[in-house]
PDB file of N, CA and C in Angstrom:
ATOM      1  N   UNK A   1      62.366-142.001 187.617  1.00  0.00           N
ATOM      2  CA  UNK A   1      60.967-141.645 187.540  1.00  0.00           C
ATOM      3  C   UNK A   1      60.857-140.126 187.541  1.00  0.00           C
ATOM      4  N   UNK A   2      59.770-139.556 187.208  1.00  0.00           N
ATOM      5  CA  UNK A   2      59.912-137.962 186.324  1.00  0.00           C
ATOM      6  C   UNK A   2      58.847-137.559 187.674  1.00  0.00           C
ATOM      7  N   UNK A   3      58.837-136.258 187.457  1.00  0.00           N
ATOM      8  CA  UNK A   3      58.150-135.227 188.489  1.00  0.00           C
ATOM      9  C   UNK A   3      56.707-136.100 188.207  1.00  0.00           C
ATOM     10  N   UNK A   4      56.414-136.065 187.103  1.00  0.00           N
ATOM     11  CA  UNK A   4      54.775-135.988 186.305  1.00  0.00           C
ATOM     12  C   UNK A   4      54.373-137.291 186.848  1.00  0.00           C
ATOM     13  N   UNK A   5      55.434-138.086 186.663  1.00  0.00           N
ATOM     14  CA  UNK A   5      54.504-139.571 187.199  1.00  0.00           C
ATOM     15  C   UNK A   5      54.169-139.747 189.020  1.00  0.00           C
ATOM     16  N   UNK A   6      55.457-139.233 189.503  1.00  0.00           N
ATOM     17  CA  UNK A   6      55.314-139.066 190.876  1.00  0.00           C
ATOM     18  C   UNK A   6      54.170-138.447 191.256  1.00  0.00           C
ATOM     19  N   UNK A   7      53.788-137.078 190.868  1.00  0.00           N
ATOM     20  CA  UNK A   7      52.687-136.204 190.722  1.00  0.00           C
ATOM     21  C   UNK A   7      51.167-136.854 190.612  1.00  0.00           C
ATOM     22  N   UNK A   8      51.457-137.845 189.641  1.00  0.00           N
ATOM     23  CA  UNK A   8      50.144-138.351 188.781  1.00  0.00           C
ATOM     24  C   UNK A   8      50.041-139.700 190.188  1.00  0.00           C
ATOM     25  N   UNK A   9      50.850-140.701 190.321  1.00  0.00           N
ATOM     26  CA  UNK A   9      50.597-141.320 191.737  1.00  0.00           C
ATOM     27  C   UNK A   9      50.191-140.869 192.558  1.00  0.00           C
ATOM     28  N   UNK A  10      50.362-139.731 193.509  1.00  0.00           N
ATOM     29  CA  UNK A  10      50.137-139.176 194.651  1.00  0.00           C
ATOM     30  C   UNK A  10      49.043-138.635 194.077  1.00  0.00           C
ATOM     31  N   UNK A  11      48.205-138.546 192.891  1.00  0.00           N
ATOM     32  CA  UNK A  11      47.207-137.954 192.672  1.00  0.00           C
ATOM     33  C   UNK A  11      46.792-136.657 192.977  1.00  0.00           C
ATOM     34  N   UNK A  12      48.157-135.777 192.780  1.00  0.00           N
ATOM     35  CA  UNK A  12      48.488-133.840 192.630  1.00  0.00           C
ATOM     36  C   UNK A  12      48.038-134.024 191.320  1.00  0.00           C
ATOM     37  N   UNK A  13      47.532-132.942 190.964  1.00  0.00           N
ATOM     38  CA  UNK A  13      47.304-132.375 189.881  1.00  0.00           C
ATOM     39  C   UNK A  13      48.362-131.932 188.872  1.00  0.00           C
ATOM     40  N   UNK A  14      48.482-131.724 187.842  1.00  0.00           N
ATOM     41  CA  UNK A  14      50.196-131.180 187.327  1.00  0.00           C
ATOM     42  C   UNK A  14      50.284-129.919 187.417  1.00  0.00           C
ATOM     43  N   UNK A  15      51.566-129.756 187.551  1.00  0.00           N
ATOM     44  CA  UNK A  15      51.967-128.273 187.705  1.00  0.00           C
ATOM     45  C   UNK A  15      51.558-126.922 186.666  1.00  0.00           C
ATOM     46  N   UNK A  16      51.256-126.365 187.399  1.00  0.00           N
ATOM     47  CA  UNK A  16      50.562-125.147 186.452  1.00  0.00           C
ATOM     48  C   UNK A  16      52.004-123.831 186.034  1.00  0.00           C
ATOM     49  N   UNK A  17      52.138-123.970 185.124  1.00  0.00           N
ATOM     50  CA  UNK A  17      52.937-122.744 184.504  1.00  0.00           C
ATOM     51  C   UNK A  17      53.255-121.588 184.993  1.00  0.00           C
ATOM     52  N   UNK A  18      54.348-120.874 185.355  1.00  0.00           N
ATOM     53  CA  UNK A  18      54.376-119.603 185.557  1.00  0.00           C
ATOM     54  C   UNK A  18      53.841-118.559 185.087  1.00  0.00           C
ATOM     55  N   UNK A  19      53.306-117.872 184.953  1.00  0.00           N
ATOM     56  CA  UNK A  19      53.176-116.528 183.762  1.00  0.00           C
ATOM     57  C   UNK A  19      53.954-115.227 184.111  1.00  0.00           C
ATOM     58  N   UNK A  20      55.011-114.656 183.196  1.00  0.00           N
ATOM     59  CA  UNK A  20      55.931-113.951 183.377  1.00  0.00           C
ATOM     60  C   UNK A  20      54.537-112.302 183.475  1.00  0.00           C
ATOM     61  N   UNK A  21      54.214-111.631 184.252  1.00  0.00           N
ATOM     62  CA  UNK A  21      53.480-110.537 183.848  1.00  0.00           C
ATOM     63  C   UNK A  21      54.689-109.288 183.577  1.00  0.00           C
ATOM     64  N   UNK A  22      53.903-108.504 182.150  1.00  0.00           N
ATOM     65  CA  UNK A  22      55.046-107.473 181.906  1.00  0.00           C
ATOM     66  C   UNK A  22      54.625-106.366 182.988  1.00  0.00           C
ATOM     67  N   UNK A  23      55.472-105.188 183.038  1.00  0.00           N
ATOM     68  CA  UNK A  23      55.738-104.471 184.048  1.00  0.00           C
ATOM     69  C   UNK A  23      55.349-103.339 182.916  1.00  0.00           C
ATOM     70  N   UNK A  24      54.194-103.014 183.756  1.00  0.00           N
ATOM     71  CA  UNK A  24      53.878-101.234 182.884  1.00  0.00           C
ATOM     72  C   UNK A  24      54.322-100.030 183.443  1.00  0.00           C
ATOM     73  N   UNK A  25      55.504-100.237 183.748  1.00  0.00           N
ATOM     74  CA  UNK A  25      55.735 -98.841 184.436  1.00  0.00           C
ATOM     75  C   UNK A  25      56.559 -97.845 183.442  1.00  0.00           C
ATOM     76  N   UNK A  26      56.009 -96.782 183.639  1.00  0.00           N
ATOM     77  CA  UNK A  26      56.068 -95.460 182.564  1.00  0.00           C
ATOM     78  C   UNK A  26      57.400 -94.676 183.471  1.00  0.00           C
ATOM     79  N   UNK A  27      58.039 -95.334 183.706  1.00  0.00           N
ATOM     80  CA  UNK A  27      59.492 -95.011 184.070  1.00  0.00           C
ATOM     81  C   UNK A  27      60.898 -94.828 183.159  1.00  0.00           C
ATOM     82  N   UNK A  28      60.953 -94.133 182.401  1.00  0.00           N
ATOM     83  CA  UNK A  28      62.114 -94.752 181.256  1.00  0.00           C
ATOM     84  C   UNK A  28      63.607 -94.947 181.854  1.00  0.00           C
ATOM     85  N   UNK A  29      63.880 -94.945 182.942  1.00  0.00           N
ATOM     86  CA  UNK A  29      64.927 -95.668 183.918  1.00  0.00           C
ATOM     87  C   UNK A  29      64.803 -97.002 183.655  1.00  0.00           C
ATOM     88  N   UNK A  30      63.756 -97.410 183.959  1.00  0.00           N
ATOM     89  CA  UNK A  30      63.717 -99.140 183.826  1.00  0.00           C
ATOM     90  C   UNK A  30      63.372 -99.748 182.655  1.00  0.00           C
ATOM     91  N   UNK A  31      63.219 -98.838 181.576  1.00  0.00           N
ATOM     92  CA  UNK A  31      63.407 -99.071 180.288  1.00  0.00           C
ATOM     93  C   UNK A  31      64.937 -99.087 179.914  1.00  0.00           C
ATOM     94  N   UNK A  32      65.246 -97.698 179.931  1.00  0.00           N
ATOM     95  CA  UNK A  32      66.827 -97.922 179.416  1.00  0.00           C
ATOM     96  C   UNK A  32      67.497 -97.377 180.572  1.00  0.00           C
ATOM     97  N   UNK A  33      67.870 -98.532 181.119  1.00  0.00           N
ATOM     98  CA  UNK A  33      69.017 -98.061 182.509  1.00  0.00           C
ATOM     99  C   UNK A  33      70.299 -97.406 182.178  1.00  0.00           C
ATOM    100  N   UNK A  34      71.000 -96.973 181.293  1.00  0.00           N
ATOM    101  CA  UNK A  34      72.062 -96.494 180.845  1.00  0.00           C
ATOM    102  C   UNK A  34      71.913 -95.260 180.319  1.00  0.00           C
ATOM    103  N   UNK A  35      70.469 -94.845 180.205  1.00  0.00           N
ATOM    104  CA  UNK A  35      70.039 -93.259 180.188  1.00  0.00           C
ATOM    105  C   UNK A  35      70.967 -92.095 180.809  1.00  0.00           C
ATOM    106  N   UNK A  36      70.697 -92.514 182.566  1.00  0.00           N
ATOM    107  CA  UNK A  36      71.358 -91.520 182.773  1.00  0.00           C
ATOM    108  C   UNK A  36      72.967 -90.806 182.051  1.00  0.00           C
ATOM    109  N   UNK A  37      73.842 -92.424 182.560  1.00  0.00           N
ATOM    110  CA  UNK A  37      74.932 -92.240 181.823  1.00  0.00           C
ATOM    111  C   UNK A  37      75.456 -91.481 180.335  1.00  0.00           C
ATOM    112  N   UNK A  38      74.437 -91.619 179.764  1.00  0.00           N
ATOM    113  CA  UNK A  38      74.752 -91.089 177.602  1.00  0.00           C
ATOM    114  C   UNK A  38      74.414 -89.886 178.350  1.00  0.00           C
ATOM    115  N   UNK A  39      73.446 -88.827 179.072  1.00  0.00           N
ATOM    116  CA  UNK A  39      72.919 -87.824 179.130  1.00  0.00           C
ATOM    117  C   UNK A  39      73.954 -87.030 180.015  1.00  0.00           C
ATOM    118  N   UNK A  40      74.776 -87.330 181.001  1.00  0.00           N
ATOM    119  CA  UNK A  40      75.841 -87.292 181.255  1.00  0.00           C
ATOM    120  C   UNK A  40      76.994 -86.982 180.541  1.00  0.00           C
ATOM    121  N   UNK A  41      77.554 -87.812 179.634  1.00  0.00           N
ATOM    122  CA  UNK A  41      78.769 -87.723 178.927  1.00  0.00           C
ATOM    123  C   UNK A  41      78.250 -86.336 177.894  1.00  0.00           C
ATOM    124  N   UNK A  42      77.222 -86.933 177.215  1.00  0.00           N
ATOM    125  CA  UNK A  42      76.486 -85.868 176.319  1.00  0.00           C
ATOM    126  C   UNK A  42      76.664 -84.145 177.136  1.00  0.00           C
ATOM    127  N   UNK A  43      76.402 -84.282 177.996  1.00  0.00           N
ATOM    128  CA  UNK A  43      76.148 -82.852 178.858  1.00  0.00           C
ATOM    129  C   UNK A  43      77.919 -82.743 178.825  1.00  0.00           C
ATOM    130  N   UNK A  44      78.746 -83.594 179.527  1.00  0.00           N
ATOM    131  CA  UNK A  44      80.536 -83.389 179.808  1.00  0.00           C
ATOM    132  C   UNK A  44      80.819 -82.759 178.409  1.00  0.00           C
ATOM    133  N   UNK A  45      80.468 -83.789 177.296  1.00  0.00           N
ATOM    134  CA  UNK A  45      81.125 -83.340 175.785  1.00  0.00           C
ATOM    135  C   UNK A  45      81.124 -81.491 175.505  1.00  0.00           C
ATOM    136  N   UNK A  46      79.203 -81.609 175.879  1.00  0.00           N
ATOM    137  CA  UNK A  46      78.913 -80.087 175.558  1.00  0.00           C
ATOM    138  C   UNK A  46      79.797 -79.254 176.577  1.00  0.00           C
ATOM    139  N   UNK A  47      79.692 -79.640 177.484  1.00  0.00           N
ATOM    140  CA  UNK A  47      80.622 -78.646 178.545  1.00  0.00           C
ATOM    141  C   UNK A  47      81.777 -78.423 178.156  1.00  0.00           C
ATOM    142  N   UNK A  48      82.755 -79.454 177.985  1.00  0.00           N
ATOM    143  CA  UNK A  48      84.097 -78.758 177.245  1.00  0.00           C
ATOM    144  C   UNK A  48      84.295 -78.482 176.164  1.00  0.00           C
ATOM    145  N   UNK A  49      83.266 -78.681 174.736  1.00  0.00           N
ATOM    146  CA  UNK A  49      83.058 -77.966 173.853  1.00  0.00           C
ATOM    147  C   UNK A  49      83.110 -76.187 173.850  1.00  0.00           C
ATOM    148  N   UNK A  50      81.830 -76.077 174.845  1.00  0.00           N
ATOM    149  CA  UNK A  50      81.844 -74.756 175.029  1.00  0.00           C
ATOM    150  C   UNK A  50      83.431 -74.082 175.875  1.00  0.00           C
ATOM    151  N   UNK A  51      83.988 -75.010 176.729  1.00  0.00           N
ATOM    152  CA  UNK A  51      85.197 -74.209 177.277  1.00  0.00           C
ATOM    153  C   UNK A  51      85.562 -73.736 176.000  1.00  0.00           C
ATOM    154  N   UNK A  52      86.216 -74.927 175.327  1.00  0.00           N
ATOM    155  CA  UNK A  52      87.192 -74.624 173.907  1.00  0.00           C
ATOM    156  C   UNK A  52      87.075 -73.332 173.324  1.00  0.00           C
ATOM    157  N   UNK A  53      85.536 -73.364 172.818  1.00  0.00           N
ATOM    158  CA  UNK A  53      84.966 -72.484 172.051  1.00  0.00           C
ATOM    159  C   UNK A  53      84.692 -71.295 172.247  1.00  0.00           C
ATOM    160  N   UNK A  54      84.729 -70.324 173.980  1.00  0.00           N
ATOM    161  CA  UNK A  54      84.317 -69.525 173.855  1.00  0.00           C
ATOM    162  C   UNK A  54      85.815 -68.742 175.084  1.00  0.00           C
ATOM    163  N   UNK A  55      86.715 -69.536 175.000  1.00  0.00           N
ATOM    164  CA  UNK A  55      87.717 -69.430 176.021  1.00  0.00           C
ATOM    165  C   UNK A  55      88.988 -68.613 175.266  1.00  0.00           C
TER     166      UNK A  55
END
């Protein structure tokens, strides 16, 4: 026997749906979590670029 009929006997109402709400946060961390990291390597690359280059 299924949730719905059990439900519908005991005379509960049926289950009402979740609703996923989106998240407006103007954070771009929790947009792209791997930000920091590329901005990082990006900054390392430039850093030993410039050793090379001006050493």
């Amino acid at each position: 026997m299924g949730e719905a009929k059990r439900r519908k006997e005991k005379g509960l109402p049926p289950k009402k749906k979740k609703v996923m709400k989106k998240s407006t946060s103007s954070n771009p961390l929790t947009k792209y979590p791997r930000l920091p990291l590329y901005i990082g390597l990006a900054f390392g690359i430039y850093l030993i670029f410039d050793l090379v280059k001006f050493n």
